[in-house]
Protein backbone atom coordinates (compact mmCIF):
# COMPACT_ATOMS: atom_id res chain seq x y z
CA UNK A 1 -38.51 -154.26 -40.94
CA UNK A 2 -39.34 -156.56 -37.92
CA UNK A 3 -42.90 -157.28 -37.46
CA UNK A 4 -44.57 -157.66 -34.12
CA UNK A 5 -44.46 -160.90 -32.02
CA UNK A 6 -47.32 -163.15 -31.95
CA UNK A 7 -47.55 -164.64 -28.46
CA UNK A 8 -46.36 -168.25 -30.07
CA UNK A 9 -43.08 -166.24 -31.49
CA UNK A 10 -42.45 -164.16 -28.37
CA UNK A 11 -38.68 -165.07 -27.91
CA UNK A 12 -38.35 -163.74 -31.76
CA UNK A 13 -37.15 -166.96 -32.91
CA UNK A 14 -36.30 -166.17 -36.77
CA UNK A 15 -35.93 -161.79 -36.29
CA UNK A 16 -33.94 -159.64 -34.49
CA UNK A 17 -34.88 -158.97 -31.05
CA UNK A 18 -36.15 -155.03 -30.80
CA UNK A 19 -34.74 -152.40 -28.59
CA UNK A 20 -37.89 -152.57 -26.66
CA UNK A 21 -37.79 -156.32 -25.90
CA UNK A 22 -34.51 -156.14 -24.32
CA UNK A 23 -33.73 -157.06 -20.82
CA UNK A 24 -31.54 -155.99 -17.74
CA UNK A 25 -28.10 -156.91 -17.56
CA UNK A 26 -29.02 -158.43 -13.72
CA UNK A 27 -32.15 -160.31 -15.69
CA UNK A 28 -29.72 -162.04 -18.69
CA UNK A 29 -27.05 -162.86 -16.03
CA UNK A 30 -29.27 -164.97 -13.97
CA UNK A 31 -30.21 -166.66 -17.35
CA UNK A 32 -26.74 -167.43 -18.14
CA UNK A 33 -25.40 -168.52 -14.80
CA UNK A 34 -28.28 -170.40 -14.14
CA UNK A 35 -26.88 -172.30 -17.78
CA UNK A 36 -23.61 -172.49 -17.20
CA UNK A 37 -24.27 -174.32 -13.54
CA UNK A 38 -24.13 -177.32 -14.91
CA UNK A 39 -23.64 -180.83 -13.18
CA UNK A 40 -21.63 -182.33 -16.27
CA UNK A 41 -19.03 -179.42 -16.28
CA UNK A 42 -19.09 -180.42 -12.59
CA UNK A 43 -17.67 -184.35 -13.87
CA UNK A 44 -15.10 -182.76 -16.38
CA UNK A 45 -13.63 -180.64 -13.61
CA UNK A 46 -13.49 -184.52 -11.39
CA UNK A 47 -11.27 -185.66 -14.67
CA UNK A 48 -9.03 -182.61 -14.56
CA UNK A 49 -8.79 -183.03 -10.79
CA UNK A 50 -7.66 -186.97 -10.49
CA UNK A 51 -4.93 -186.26 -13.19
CA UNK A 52 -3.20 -182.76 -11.84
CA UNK A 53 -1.67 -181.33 -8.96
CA UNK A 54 -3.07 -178.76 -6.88
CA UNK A 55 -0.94 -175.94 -8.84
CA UNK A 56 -1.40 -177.14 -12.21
CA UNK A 57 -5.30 -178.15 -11.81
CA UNK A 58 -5.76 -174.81 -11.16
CA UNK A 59 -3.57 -173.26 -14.11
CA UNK A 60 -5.65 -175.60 -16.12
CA UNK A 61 -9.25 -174.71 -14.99
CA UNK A 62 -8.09 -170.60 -15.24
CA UNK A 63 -6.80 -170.99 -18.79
CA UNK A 64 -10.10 -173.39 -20.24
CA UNK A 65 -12.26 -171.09 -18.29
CA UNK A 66 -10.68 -167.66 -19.66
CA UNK A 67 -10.58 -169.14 -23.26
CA UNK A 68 -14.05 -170.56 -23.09
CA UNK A 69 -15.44 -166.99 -21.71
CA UNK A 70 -13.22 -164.68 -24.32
CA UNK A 71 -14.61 -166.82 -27.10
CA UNK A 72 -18.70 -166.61 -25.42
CA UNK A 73 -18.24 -163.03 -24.93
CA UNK A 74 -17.43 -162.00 -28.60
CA UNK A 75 -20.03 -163.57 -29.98
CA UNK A 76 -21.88 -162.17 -27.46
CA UNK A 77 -21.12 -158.84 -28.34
CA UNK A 78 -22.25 -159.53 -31.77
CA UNK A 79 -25.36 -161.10 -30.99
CA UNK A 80 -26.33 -157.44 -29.07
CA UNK A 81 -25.03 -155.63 -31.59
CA UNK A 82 -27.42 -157.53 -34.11
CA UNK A 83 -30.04 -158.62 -31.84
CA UNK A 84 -29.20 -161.82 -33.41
CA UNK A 85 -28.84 -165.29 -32.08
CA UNK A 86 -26.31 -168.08 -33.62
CA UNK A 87 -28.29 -169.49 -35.95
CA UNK A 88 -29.66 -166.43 -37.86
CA UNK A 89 -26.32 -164.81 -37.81
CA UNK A 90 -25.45 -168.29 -39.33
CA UNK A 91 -27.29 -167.05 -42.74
CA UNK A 92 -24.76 -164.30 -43.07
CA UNK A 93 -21.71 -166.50 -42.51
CA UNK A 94 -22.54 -169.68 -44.60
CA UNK A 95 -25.90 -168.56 -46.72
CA UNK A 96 -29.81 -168.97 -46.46
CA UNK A 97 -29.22 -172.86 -47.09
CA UNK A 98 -25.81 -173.35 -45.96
CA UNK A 99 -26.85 -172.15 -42.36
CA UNK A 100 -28.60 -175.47 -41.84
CA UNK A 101 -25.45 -176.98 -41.35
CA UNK A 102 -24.72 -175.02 -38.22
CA UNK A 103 -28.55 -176.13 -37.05
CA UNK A 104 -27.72 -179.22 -37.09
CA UNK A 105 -24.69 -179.45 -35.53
CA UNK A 106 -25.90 -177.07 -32.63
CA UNK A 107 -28.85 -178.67 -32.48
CA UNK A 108 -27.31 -181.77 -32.07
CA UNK A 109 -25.35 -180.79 -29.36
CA UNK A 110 -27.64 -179.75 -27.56
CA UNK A 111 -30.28 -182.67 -27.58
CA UNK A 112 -27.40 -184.58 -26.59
CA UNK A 113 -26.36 -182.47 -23.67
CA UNK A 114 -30.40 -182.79 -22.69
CA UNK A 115 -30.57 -186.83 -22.94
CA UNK A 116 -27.18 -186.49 -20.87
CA UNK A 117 -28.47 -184.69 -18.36
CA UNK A 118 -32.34 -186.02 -18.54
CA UNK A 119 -30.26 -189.29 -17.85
CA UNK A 120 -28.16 -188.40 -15.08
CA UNK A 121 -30.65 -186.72 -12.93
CA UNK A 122 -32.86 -190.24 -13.44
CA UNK A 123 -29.51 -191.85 -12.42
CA UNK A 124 -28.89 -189.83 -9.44
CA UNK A 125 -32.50 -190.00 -7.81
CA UNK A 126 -32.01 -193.88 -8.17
CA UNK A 127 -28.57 -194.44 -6.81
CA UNK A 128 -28.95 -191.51 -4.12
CA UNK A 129 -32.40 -192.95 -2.49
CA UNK A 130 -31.78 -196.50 -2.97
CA UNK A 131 -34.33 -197.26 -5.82
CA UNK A 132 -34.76 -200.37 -7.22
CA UNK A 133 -32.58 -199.69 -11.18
CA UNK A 134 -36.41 -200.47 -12.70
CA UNK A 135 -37.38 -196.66 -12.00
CA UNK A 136 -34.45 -195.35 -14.03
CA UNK A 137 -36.76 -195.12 -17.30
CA UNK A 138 -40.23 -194.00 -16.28
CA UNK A 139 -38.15 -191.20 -14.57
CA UNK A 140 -36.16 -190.28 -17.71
CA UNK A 141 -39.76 -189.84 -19.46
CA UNK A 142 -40.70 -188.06 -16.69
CA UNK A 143 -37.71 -185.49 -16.29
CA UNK A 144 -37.43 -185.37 -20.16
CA UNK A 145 -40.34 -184.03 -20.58
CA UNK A 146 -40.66 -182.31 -17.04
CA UNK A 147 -37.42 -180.15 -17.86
CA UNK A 148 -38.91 -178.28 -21.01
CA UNK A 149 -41.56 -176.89 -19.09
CA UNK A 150 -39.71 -173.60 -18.34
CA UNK A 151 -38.22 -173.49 -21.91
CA UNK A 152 -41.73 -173.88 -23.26
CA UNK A 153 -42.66 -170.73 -21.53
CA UNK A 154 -39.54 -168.93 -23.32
CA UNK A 155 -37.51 -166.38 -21.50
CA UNK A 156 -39.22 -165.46 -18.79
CA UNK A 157 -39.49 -169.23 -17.91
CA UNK A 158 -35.76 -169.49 -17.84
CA UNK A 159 -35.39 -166.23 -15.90
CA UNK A 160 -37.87 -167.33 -13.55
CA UNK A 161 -36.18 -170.48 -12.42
CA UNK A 162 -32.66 -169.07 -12.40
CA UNK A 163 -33.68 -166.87 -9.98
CA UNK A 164 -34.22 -169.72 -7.38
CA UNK A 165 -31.64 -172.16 -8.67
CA UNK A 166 -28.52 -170.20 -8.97
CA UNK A 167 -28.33 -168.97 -5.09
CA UNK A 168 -29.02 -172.74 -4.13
CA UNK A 169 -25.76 -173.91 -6.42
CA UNK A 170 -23.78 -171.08 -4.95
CA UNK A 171 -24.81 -172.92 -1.14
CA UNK A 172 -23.40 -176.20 -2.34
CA UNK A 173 -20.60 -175.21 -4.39
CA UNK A 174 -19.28 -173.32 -0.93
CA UNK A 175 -20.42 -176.15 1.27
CA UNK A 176 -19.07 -178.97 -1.17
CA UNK A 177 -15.69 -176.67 -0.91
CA UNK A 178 -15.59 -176.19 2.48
CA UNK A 179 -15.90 -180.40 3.11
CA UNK A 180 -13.50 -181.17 0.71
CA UNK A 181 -10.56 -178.19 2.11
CA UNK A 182 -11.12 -180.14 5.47
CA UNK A 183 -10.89 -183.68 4.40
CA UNK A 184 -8.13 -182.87 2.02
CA UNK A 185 -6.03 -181.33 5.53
CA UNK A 186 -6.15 -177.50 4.24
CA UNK A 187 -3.75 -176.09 1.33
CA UNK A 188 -0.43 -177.56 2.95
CA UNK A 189 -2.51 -181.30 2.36
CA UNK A 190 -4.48 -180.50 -1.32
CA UNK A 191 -0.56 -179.70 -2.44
CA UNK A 192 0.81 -182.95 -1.46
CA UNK A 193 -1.92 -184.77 -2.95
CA UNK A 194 -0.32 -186.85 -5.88
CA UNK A 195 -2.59 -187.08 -8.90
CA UNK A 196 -4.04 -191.21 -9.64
CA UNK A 197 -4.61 -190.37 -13.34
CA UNK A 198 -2.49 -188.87 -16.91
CA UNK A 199 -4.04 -186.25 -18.77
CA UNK A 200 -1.84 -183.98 -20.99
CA UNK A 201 -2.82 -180.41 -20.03
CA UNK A 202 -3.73 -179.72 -23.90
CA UNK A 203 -6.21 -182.69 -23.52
CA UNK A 204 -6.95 -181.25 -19.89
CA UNK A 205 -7.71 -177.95 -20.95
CA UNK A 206 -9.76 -179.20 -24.91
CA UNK A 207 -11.51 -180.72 -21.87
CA UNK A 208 -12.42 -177.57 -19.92
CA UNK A 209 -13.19 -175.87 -23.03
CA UNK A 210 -15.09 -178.28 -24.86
CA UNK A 211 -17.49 -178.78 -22.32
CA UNK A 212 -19.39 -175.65 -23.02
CA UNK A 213 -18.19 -174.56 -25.99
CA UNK A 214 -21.72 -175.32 -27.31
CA UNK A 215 -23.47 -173.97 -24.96
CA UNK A 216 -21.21 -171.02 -25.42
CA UNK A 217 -21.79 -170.54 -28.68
CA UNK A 218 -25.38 -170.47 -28.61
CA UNK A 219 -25.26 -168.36 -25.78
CA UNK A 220 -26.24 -165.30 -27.98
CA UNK A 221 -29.96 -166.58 -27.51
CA UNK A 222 -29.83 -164.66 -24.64
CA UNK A 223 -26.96 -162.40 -25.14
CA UNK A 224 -29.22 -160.76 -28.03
CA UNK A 225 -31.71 -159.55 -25.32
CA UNK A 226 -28.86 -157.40 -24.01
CA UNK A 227 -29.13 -153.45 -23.87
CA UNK A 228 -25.90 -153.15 -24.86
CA UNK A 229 -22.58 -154.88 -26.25
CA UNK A 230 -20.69 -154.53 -22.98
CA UNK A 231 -23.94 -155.69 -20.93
CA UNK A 232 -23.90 -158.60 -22.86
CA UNK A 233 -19.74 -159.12 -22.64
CA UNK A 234 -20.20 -158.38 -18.55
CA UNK A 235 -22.91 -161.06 -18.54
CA UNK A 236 -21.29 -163.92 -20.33
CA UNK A 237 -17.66 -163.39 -19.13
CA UNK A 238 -19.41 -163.82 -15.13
CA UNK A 239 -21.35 -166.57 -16.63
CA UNK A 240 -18.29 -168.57 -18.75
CA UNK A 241 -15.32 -167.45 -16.57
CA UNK A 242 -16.64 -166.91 -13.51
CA UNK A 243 -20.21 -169.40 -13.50
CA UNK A 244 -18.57 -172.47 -15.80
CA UNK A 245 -14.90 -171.73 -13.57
CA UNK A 246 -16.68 -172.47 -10.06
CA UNK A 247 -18.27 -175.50 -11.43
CA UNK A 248 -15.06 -176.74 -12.93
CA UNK A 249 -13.13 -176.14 -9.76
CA UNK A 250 -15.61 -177.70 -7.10
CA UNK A 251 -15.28 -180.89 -9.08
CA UNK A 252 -11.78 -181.02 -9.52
CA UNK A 253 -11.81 -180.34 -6.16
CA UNK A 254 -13.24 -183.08 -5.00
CA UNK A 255 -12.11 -184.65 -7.51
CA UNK A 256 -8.47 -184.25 -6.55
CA UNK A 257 -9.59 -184.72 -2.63
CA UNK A 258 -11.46 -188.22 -3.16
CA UNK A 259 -9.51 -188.97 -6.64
CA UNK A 260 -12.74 -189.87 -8.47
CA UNK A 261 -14.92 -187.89 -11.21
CA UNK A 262 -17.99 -188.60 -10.04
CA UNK A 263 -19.55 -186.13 -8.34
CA UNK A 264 -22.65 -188.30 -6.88
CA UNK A 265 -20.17 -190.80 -5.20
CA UNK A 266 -18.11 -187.39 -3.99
CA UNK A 267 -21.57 -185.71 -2.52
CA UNK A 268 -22.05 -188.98 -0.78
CA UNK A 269 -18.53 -189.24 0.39
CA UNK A 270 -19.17 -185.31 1.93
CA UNK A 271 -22.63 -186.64 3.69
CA UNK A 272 -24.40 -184.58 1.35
CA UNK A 273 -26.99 -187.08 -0.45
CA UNK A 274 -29.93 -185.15 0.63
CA UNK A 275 -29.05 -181.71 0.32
CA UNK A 276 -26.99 -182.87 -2.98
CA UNK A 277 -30.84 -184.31 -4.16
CA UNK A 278 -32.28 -180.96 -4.38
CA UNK A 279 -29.41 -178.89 -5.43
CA UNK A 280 -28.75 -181.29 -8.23
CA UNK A 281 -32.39 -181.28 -9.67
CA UNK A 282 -32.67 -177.56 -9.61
CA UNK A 283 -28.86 -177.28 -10.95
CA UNK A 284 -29.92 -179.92 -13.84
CA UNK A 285 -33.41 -178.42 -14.63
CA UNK A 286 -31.77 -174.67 -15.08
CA UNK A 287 -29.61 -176.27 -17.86
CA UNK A 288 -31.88 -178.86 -19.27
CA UNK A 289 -34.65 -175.87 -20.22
CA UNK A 290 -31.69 -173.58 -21.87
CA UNK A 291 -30.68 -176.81 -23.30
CA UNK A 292 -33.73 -177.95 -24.85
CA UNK A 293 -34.59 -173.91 -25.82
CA UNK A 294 -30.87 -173.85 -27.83
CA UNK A 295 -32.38 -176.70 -29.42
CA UNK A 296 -35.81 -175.37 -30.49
CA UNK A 297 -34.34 -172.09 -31.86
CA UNK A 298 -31.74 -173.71 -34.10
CA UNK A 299 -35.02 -175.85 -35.31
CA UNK A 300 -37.05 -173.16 -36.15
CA UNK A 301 -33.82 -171.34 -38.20
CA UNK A 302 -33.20 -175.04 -40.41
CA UNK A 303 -37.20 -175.34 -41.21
CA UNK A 304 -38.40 -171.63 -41.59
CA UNK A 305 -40.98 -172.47 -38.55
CA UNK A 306 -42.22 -169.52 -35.89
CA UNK A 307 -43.69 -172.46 -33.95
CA UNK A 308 -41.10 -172.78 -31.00
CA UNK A 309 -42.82 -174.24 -28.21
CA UNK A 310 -43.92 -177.84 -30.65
CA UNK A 311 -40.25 -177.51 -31.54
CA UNK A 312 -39.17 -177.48 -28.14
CA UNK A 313 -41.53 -180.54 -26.96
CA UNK A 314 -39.99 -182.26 -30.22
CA UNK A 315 -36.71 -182.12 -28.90
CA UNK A 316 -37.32 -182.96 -25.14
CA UNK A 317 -39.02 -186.11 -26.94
CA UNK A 318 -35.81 -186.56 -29.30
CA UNK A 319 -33.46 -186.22 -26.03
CA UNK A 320 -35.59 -188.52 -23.67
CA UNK A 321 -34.98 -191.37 -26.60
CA UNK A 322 -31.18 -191.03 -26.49
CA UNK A 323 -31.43 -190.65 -22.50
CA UNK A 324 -33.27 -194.13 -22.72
CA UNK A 325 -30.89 -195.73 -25.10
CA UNK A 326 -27.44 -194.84 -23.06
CA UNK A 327 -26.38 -191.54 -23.56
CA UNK A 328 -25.03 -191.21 -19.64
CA UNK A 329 -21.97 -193.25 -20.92
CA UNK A 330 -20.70 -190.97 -23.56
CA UNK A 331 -20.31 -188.10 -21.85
CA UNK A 332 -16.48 -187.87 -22.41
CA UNK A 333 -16.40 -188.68 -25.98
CA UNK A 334 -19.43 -186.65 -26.90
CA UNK A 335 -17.17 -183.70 -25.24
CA UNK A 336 -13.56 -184.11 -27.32
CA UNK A 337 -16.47 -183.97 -30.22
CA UNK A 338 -18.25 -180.97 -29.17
CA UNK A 339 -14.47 -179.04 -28.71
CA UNK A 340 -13.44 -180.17 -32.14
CA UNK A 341 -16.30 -179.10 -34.20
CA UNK A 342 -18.25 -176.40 -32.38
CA UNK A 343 -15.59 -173.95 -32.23
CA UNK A 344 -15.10 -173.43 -35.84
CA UNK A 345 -18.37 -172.09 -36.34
CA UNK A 346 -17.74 -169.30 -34.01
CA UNK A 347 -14.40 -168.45 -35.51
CA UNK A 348 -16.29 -168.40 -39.20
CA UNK A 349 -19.20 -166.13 -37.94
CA UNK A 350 -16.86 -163.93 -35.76
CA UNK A 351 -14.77 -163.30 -38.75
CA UNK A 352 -17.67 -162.67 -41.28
CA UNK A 353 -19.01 -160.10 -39.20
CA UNK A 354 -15.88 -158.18 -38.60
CA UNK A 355 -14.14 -159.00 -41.83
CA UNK A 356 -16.77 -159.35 -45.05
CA UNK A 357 -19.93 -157.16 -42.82
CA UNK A 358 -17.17 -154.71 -41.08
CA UNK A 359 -19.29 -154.76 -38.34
CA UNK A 360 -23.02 -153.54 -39.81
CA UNK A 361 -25.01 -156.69 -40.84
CA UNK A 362 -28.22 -155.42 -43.43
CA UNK A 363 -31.57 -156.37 -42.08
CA UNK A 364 -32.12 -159.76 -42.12
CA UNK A 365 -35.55 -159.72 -44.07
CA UNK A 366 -34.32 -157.60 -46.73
CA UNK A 367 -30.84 -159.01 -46.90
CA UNK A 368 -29.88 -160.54 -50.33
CA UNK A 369 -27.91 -163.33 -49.10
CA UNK A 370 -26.94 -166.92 -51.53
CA UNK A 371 -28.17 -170.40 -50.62
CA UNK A 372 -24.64 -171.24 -49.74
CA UNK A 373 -21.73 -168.75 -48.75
CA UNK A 374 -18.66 -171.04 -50.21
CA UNK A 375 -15.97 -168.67 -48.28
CA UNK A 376 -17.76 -169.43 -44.86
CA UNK A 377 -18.28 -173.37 -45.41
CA UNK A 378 -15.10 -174.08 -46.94
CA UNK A 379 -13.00 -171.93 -43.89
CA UNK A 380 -15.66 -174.18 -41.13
CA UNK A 381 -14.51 -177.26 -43.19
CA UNK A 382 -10.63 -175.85 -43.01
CA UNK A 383 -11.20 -175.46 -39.38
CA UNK A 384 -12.63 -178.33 -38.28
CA UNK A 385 -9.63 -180.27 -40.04
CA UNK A 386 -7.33 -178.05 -38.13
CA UNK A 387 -8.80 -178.68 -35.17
CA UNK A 388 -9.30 -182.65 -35.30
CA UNK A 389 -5.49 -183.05 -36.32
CA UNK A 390 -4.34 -180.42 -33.94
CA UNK A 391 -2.19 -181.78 -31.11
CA UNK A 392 -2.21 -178.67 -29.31
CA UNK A 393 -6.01 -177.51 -27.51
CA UNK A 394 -8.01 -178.11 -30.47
CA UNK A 395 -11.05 -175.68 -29.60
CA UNK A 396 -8.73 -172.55 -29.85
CA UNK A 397 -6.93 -174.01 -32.74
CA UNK A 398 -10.35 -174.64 -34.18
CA UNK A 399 -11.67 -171.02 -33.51
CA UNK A 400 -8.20 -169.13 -35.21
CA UNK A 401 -7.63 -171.25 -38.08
CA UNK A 402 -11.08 -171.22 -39.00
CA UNK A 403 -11.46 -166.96 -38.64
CA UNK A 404 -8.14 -166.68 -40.52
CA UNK A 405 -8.98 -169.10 -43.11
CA UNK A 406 -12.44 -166.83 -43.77
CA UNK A 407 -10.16 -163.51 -43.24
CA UNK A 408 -8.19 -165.01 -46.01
CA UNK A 409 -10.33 -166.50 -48.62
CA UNK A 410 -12.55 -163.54 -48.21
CA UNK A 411 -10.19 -160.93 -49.07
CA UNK A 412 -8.56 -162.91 -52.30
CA UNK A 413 -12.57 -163.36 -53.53
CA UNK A 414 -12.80 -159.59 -53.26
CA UNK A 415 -9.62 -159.45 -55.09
CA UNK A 416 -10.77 -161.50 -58.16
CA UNK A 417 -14.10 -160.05 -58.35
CA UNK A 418 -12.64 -156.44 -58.29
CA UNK A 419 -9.83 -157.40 -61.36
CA UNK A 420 -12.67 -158.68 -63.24
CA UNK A 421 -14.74 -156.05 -63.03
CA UNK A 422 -11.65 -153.66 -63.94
CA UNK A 423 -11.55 -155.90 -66.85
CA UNK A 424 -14.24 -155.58 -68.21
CA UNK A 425 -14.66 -152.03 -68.28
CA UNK A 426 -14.45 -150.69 -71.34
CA UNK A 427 -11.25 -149.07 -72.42
């Protein structure tokens, strides 16, 4: 039986979230676009866009994009169903102890995605105003811990903001557009435009995907608030497909216009610096709170802790560190990572819910679950492997092999135990 929420565990951190703390499907939305805007999907799109075509950059962004927000939206589902977020459903698919594994790794995404972006705003302000390079570390201290301050607050903090930043993204994404169709001579002159880079489109779209799969997958912090299943499918499938898609277009866009990835250099090319200032920052700090609060609620699953706001301020700490010690220059590498070993988690709890659950977890506080659930780590481990040595898109190979390697092992373990026990019956 779920207790009541203290004020310092509002946001329900380790319990389901009650029918009577759920929120409106226009509410969550805003939530989850206002995530999914996000400047770095905004560079992967540039890398897809200097190495494509007009035709096949845009067969590339609508199958990432369409992948990326089928995957988000049945765990979604899942987490409304459950009122469950990622990390406690984590307990069911890979045990009370075993879970922690799936902390860390999402948890370690996400600090890295909130140096990365703690890093680039610092970045930005300097090379946009004409700052001496000196400034870029007081101002990562400053916007690292200056971003949490709306994930501190919890929900309503992120709903809050979202609510200002995601019409000002729409402006510049149609502005940013708009330049960028001109300068590129309409459709007749984006189509002749020959590509300056080579990018296989499985790379191209592990790409795509990868660069929210994390977010993604945590995504059912929020989706859990939904009233309903298909609320919360509606929700992330405008906020995947629809929210992550525009962001990976306008930057191939430009991308493909300008032939370079990075978007600062392209908002300067468009005359945009100022406008591109404010948009940015308000862009960044929608992400960098549901960033930071991703992080906080995967702590407070690996140490048993109610006390989400010190774990947030921990991790904007954490993440300012790595934004101080580099972490702008591995954005691309930290994304083939995130694509290879994110997605089999999904495809393990997806499959344990359906599969071993049938779709009914037991309450979580009364639910006699083992320290380690061997079926669900062994099929993540299975997965992963799959998905590292896959040449084809290695997110989606990561996702199937690791539901069908669950599926699998799950229904030969019921097998064994059931002969035993008609063993051992007495004849």
């Amino acid at each position: 039986m779920n207790h009541p929420a203290t004020p310092q565990e509002q946001d329900y951190p380790l319990s389901a979230v009650p029918l009577e703390a759920r929120k409106s499907l226009a509410s969550m939305g805003l939530v989850l676009l206002g995530f999914t805007f996000f400047t770095a999907t905004m560079w992967a799109g540039g890398s897809v866009g200097t190495a494509f075509d007009f035709q096949t950059m845009l067969l590339v962004l609508l199958i990432g994009n369409l992948l990326l927000g089928t995957y988000a939206a049945i765990l979604a589902f899942i987490a409304a169903r459950t009122g469950l977020n990622t990390a406690l459903m984590s307990r069911f698919a890979f045990g009370q102890v075993g879970s922690k594994l799936s902390d860390f790794i999402l948890g370690f995404t996400q600090i890295g995605w909130y140096a990365w972006g703690t890093a680039t705003m610092a970045i930005l302000l300097v090379k946009m105003t004409g700052l001496s390079q000196a400034w870029e570390m007081p101002l990562m201290v400053v916007f690292g811990f200056g971003f949490c301050i709306s994930a501190f607050i919890g929900y309503r903090g992120l709903e809050w903001l979202s609510r200002f930043a995601v019409p000002a993204m729409i402006i510049l994404i149609a502005v940013s557009m708009t330049i960028a169709t001109n300068d590129g001579g309409g459709l007749a002159g984006l189509s002749a435009i020959v590509p300056s880079e080579d990018m296989s489109m499985a790379a191209a779209i592990t790409l795509v995907f990868g660069t929210f799969v994390s977010g993604g997958t945590q995504a059912t912090n929020w989706t859990r608030f939904a009233r309903s299943g298909k609320a919360a499918v509606v929700a992330t499938l405008a906020a995947f497909f629809i929210g992550n898609g525009l962001m990976t277009l306008v930057g191939a866009f430009g991308a493909l216009v300008y032939q370079q990835a990075d978007i600062v250099d392209i908002l300067v090319a468009q005359g945009l610096a100022t406008l591109g200032i404010l948009m940015l920052f308000l862009n960044l700090w929608t992400t960098q709170d549901n960033t930071v609060y991703n992080f906080a609620v995967a702590g407070c699953n690996m140490f048993r802790t109610r006390r989400r706001k010190l774990v947030t301020v921990v991790g904007a700490g954490v993440g300012t560190l790595l934004a101080v010690l580099g972490m702008y220059e591995w954005l691309i590498p930290f994304l083939i990572l995130l694509g290879t070993f994110i997605p089999p988690v999904g495809g393990v709890i997806m499959a344990n819910y359906f599969v071993a659950w049938r779709a009914r977890y037991p309450d979580l506080e009364t639910a006699s679950l083992p320290a380690f659930n061997l079926p669900g780590l062994a099929a993540y481990g299975l997965g992963s492997l799959a998905a590292y040595t896959s040449p084809w898109i290695a997110p989606v190979v990561g996702v199937v092999a690791a539901a069908l390697a669950f599926a699998l092992i799950h229904v030969a373990t019921v097998a064994v135990k059931e002969r035993r026990a008609e063993m051992m019956k007495p004849v």
